[in-house]
N, C-alpha and C. Protein backbone atom coordinates (compact mmCIF):
# COMPACT_ATOMS: atom_id res chain seq x y z
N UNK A 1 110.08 -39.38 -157.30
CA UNK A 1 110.83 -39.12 -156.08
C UNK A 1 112.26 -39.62 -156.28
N UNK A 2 113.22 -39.25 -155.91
CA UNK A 2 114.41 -39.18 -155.86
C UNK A 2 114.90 -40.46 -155.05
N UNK A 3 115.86 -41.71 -155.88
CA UNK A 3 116.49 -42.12 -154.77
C UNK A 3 118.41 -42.18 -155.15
N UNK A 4 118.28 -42.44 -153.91
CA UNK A 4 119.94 -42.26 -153.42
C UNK A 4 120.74 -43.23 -153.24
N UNK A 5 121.94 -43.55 -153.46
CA UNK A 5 122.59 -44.49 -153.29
C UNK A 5 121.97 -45.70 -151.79
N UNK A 6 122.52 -44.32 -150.60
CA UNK A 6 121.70 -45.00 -149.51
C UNK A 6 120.28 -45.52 -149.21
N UNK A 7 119.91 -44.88 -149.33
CA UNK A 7 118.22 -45.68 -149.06
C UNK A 7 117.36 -46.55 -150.74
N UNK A 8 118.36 -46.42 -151.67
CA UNK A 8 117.52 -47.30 -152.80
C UNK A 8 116.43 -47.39 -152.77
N UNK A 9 115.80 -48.53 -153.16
CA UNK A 9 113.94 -48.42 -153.36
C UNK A 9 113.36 -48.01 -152.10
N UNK A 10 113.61 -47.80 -151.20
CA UNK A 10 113.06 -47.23 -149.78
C UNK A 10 112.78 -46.04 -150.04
N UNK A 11 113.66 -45.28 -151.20
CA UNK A 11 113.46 -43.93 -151.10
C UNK A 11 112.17 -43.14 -151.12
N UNK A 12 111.38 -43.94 -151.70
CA UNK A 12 109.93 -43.71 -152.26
C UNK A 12 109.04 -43.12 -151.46
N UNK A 13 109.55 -44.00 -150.08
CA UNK A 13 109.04 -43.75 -148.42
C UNK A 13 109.21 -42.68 -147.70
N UNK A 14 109.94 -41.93 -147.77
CA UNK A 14 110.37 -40.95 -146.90
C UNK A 14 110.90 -41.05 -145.59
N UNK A 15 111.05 -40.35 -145.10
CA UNK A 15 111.29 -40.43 -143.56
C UNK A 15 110.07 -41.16 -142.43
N UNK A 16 109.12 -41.11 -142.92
CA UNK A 16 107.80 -41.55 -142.07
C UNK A 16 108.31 -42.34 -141.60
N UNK A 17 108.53 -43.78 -142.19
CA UNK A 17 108.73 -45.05 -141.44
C UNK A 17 109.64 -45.49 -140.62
N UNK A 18 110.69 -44.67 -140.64
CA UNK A 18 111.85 -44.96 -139.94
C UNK A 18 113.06 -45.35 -140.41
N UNK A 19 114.21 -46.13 -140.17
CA UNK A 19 115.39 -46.20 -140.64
C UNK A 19 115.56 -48.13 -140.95
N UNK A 20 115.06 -48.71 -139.81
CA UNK A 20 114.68 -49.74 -139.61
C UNK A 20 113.92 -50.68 -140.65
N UNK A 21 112.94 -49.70 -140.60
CA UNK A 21 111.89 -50.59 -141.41
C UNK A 21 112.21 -50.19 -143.26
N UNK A 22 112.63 -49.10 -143.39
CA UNK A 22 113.06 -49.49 -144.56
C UNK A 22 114.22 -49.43 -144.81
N UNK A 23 115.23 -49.96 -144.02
CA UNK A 23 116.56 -50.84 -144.72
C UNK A 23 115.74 -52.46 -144.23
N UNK A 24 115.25 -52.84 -143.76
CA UNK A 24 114.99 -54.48 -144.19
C UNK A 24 113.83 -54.18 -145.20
N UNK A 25 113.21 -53.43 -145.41
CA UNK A 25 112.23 -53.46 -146.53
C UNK A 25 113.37 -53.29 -147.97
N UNK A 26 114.84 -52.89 -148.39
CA UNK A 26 115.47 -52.78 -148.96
C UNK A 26 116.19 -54.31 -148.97
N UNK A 27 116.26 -54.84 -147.84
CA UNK A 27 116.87 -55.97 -148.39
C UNK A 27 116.43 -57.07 -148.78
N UNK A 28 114.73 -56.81 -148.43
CA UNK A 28 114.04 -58.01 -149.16
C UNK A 28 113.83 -57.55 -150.69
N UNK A 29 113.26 -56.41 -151.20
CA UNK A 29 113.23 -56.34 -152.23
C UNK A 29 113.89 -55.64 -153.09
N UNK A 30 115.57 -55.91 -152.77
CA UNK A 30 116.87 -56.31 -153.54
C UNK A 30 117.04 -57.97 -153.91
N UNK A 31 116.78 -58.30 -152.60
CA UNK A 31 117.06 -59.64 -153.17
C UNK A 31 115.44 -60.52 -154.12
N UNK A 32 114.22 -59.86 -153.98
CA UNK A 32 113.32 -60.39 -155.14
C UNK A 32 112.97 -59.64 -156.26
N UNK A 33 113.97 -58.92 -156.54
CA UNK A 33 114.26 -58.38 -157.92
C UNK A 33 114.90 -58.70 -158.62
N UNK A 34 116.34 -59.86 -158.22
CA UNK A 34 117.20 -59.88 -158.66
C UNK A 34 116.37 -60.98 -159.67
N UNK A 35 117.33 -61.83 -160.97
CA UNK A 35 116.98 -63.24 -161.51
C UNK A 35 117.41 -64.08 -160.38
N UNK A 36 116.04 -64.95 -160.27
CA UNK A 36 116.32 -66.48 -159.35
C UNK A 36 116.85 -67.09 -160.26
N UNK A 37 117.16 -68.84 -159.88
CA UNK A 37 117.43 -69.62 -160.70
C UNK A 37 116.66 -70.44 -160.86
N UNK A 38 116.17 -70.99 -161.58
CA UNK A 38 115.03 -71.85 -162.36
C UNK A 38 115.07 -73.10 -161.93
N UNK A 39 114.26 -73.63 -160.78
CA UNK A 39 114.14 -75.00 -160.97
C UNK A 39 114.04 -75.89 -161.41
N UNK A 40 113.78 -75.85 -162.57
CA UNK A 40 113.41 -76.92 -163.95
C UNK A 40 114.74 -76.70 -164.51
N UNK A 41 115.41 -75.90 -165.28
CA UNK A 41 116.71 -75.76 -165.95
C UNK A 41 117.94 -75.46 -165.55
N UNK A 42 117.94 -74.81 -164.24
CA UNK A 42 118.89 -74.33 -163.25
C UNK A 42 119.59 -73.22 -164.29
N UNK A 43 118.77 -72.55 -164.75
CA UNK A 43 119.61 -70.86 -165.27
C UNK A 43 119.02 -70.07 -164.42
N UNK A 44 119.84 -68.84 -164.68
CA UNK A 44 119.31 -67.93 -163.73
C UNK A 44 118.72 -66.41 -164.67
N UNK A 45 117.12 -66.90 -164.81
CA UNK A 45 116.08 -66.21 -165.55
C UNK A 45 114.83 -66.03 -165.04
N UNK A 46 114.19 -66.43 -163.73
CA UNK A 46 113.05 -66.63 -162.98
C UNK A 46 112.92 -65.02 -162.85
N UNK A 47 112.04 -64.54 -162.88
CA UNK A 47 111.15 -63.46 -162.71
C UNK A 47 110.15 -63.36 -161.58
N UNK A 48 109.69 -62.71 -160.33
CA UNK A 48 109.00 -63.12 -159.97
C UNK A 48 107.62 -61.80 -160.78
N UNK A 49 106.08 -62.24 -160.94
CA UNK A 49 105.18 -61.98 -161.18
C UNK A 49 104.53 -61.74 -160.53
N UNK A 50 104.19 -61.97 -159.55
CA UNK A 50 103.24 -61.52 -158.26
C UNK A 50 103.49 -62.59 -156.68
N UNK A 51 102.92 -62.47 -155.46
CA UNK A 51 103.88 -63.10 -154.96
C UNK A 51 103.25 -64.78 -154.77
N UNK A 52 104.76 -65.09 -154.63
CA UNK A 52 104.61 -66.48 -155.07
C UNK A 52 104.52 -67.44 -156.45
N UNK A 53 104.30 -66.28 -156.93
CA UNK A 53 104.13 -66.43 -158.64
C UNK A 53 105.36 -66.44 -159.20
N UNK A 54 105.65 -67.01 -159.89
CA UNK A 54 107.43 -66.95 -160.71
C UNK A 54 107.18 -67.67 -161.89
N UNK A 55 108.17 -67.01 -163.26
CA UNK A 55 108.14 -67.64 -164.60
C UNK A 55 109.64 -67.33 -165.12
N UNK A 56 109.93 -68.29 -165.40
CA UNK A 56 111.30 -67.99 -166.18
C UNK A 56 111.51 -68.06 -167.85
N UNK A 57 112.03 -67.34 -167.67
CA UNK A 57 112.04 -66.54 -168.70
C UNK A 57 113.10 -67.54 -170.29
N UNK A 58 113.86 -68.29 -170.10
CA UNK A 58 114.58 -69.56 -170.47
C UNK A 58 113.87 -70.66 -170.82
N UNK A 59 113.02 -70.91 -170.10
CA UNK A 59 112.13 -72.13 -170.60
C UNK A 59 110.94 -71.68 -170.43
N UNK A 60 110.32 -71.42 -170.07
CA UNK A 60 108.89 -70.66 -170.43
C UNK A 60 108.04 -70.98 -169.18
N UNK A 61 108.32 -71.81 -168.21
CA UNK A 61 107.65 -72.55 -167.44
C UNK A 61 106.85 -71.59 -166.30
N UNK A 62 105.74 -71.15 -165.65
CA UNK A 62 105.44 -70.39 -164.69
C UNK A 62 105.14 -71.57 -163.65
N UNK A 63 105.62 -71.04 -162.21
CA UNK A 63 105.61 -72.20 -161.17
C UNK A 63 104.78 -71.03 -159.63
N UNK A 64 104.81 -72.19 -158.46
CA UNK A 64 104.55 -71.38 -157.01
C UNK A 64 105.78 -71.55 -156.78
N UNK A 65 105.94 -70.76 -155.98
CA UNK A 65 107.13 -70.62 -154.82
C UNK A 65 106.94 -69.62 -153.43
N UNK A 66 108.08 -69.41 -153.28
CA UNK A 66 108.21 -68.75 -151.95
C UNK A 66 107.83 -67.40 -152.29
N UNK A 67 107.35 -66.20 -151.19
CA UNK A 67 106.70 -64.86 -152.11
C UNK A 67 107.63 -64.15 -152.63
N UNK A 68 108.81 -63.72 -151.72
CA UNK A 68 109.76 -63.34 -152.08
C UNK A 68 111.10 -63.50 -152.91
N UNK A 69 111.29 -64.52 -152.80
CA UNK A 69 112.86 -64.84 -153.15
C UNK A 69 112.79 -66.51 -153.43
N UNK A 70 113.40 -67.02 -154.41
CA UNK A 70 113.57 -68.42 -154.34
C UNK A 70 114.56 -69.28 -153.52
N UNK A 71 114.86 -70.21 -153.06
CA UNK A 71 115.55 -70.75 -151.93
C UNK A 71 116.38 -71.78 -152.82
């Protein structure tokens, strides 16, 4: 499926859901895609793996965290 500048990973969705629900569904998972920064080394290489799950990729370490996004 096609996406577009505007709707990014939302695109997947179509119109069904509304406009709403996937631009905040776009801005959460923009921001847990990006690299976090690593609590143990403070680079920015964290991966997340599933949620809550995170490993960075710099020191090797896999940790819990937050599901989405690191803080």
């Amino acid at each position: 499926m096609p996406r577009t500048k505007k709707v990014k990973h939302a695109g997947r969705f179509g119109a069904g859901y509304g406009t709403n629900v996937r631009r905040k569904f776009v801005a959460v998972e923009s921001k847990q895609r990006k690299k976090q920064i690593c609590i143990f080394c403070k680079k920015p290489g964290v991966k997340r793996k599933s949620a809550g799950i995170w490993k960075c990729n710099k020191c090797g370490k896999t940790f819990a965290g937050n599901a989405y996004h690191l803080k």
